[in-house]
N, C-alpha and C. Protein backbone atom coordinates (compact mmCIF):
# COMPACT_ATOMS: atom_id res chain seq x y z
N UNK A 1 -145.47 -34.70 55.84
CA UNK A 1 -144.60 -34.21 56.88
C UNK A 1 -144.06 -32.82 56.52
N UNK A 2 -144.11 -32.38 54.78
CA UNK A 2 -143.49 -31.93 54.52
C UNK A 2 -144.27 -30.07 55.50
N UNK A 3 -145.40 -30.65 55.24
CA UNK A 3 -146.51 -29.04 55.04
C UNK A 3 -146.24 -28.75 56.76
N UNK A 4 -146.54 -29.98 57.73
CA UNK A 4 -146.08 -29.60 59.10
C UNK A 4 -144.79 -28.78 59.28
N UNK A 5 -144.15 -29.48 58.85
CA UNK A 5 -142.85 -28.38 59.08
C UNK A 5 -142.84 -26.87 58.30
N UNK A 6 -143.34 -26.59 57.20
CA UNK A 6 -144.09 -25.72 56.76
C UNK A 6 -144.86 -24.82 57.51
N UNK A 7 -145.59 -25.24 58.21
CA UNK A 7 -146.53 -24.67 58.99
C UNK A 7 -145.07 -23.63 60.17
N UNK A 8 -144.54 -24.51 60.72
CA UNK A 8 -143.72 -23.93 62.04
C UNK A 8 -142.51 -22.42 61.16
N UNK A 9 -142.66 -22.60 59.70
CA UNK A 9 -142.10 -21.78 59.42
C UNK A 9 -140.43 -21.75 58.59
N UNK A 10 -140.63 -23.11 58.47
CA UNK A 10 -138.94 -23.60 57.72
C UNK A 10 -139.31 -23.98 56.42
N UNK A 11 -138.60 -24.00 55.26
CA UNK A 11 -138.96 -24.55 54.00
C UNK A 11 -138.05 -25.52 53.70
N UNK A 12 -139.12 -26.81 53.75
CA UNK A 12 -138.20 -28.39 53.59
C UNK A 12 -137.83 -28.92 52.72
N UNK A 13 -136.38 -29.06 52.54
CA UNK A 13 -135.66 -29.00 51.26
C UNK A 13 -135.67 -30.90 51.24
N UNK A 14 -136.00 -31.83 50.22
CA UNK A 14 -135.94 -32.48 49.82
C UNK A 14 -134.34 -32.95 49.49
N UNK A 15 -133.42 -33.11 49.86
CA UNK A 15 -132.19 -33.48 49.72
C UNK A 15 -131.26 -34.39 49.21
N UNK A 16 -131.82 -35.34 48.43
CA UNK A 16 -131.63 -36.06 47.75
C UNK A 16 -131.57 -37.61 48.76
N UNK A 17 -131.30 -38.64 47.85
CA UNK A 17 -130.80 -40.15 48.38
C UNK A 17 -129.74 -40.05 49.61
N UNK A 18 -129.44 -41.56 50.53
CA UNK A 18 -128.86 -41.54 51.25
C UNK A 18 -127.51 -41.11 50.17
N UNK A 19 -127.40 -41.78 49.62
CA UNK A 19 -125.99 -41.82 48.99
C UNK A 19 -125.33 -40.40 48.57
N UNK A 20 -126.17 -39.33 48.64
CA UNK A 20 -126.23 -37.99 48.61
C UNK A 20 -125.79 -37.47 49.56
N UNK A 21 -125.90 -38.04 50.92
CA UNK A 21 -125.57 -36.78 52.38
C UNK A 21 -124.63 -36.79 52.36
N UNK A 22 -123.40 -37.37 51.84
CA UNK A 22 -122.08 -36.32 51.40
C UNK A 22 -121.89 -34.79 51.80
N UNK A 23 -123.30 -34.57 50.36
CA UNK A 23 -123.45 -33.18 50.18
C UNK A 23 -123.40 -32.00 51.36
N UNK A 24 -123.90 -32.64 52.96
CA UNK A 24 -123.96 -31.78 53.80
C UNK A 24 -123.47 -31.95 54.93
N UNK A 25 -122.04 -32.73 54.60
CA UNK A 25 -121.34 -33.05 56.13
C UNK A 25 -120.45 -32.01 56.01
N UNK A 26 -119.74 -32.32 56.84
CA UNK A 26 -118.91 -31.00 57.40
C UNK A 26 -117.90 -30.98 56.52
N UNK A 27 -117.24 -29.74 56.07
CA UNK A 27 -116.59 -29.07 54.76
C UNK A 27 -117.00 -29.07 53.64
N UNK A 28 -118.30 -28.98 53.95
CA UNK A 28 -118.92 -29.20 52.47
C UNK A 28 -119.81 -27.59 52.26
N UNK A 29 -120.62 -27.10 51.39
CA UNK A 29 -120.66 -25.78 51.18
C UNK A 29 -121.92 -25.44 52.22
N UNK A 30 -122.69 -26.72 52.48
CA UNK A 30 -123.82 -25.88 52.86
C UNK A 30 -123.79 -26.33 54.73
N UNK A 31 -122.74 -27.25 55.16
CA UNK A 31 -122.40 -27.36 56.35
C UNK A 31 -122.69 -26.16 57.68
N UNK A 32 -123.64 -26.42 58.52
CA UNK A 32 -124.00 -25.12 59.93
C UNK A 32 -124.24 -23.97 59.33
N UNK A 33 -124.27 -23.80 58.19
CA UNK A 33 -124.77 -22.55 57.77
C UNK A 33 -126.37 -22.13 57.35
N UNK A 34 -126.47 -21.09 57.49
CA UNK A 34 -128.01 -20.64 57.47
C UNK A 34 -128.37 -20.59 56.40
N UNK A 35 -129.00 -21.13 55.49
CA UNK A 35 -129.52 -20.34 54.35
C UNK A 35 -130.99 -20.69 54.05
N UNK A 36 -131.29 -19.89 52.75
CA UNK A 36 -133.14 -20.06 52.59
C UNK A 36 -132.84 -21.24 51.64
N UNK A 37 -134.17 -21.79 51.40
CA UNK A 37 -134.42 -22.34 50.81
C UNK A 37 -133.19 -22.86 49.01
N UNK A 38 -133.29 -21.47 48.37
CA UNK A 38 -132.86 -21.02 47.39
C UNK A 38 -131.20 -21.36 47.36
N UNK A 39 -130.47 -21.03 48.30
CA UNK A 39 -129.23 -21.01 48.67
C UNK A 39 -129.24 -22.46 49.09
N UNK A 40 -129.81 -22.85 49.60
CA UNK A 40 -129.39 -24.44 50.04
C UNK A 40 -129.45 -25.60 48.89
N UNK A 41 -130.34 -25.24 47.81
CA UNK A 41 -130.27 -26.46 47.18
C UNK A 41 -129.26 -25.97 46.00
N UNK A 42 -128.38 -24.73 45.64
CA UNK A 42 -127.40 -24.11 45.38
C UNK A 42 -126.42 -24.80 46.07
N UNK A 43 -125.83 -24.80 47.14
CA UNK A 43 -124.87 -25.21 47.80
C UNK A 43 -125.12 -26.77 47.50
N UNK A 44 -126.06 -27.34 47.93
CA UNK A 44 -126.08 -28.65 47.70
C UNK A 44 -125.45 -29.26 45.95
N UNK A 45 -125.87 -28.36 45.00
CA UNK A 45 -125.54 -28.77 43.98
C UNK A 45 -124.16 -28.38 43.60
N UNK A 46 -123.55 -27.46 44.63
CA UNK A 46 -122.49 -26.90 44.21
C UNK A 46 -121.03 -27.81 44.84
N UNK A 47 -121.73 -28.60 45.79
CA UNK A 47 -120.88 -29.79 46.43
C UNK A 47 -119.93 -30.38 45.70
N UNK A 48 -118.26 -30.44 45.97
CA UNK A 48 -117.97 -31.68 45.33
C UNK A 48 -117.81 -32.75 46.40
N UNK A 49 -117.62 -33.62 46.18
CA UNK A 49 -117.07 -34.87 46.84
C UNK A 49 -116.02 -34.82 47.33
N UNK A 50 -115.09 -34.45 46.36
CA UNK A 50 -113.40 -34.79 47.08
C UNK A 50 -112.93 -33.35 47.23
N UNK A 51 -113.83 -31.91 47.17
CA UNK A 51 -112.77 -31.03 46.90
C UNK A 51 -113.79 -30.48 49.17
N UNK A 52 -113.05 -29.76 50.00
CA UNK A 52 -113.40 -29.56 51.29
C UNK A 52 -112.84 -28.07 51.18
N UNK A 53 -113.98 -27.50 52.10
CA UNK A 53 -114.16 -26.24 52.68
C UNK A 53 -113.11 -26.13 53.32
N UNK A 54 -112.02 -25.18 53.35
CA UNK A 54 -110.92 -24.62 54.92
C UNK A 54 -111.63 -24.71 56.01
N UNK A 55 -111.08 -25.57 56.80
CA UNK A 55 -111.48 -26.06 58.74
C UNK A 55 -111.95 -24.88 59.23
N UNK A 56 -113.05 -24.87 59.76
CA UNK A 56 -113.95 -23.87 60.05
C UNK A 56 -114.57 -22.89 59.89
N UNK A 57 -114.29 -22.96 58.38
CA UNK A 57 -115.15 -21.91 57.10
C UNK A 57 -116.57 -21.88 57.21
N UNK A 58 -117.15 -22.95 57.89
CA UNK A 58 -118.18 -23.27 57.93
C UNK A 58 -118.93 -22.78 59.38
N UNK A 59 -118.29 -22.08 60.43
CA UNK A 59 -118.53 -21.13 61.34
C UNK A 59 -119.06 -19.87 61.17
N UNK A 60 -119.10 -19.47 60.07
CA UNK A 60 -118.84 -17.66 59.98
C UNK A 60 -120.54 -17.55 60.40
């Protein structure tokens, strides 16, 4: 699935376990924001759990 989506031009980040999507709900670093590849699994690792982004930081 991975190479299809590949093909259209996105690079598919592997994101860890359910128990992981924490990492990308809202106030979290990598929340509606754009990034490549590189930057996303950065943000993902840069996640904490209990610490949240300022309410609508995640707009810019």
């Amino acid at each position: 699935m991975s190479a299809l989506v590949d093909q259209f031009g996105f690079d598919p980040v592997d994101a860890g376990a359910l128990a992981d999507s924490w990492r990308f709900e809202r106030a979290k670093p990598v929340y509606c924001i754009a990034l490549d590849r590189a930057g996303l699994l950065e943000g993902l690792a840069a996640a904490q759990r209990e610490v949240e982004l300022p309410h609508g930081s995640w707009r810019h």
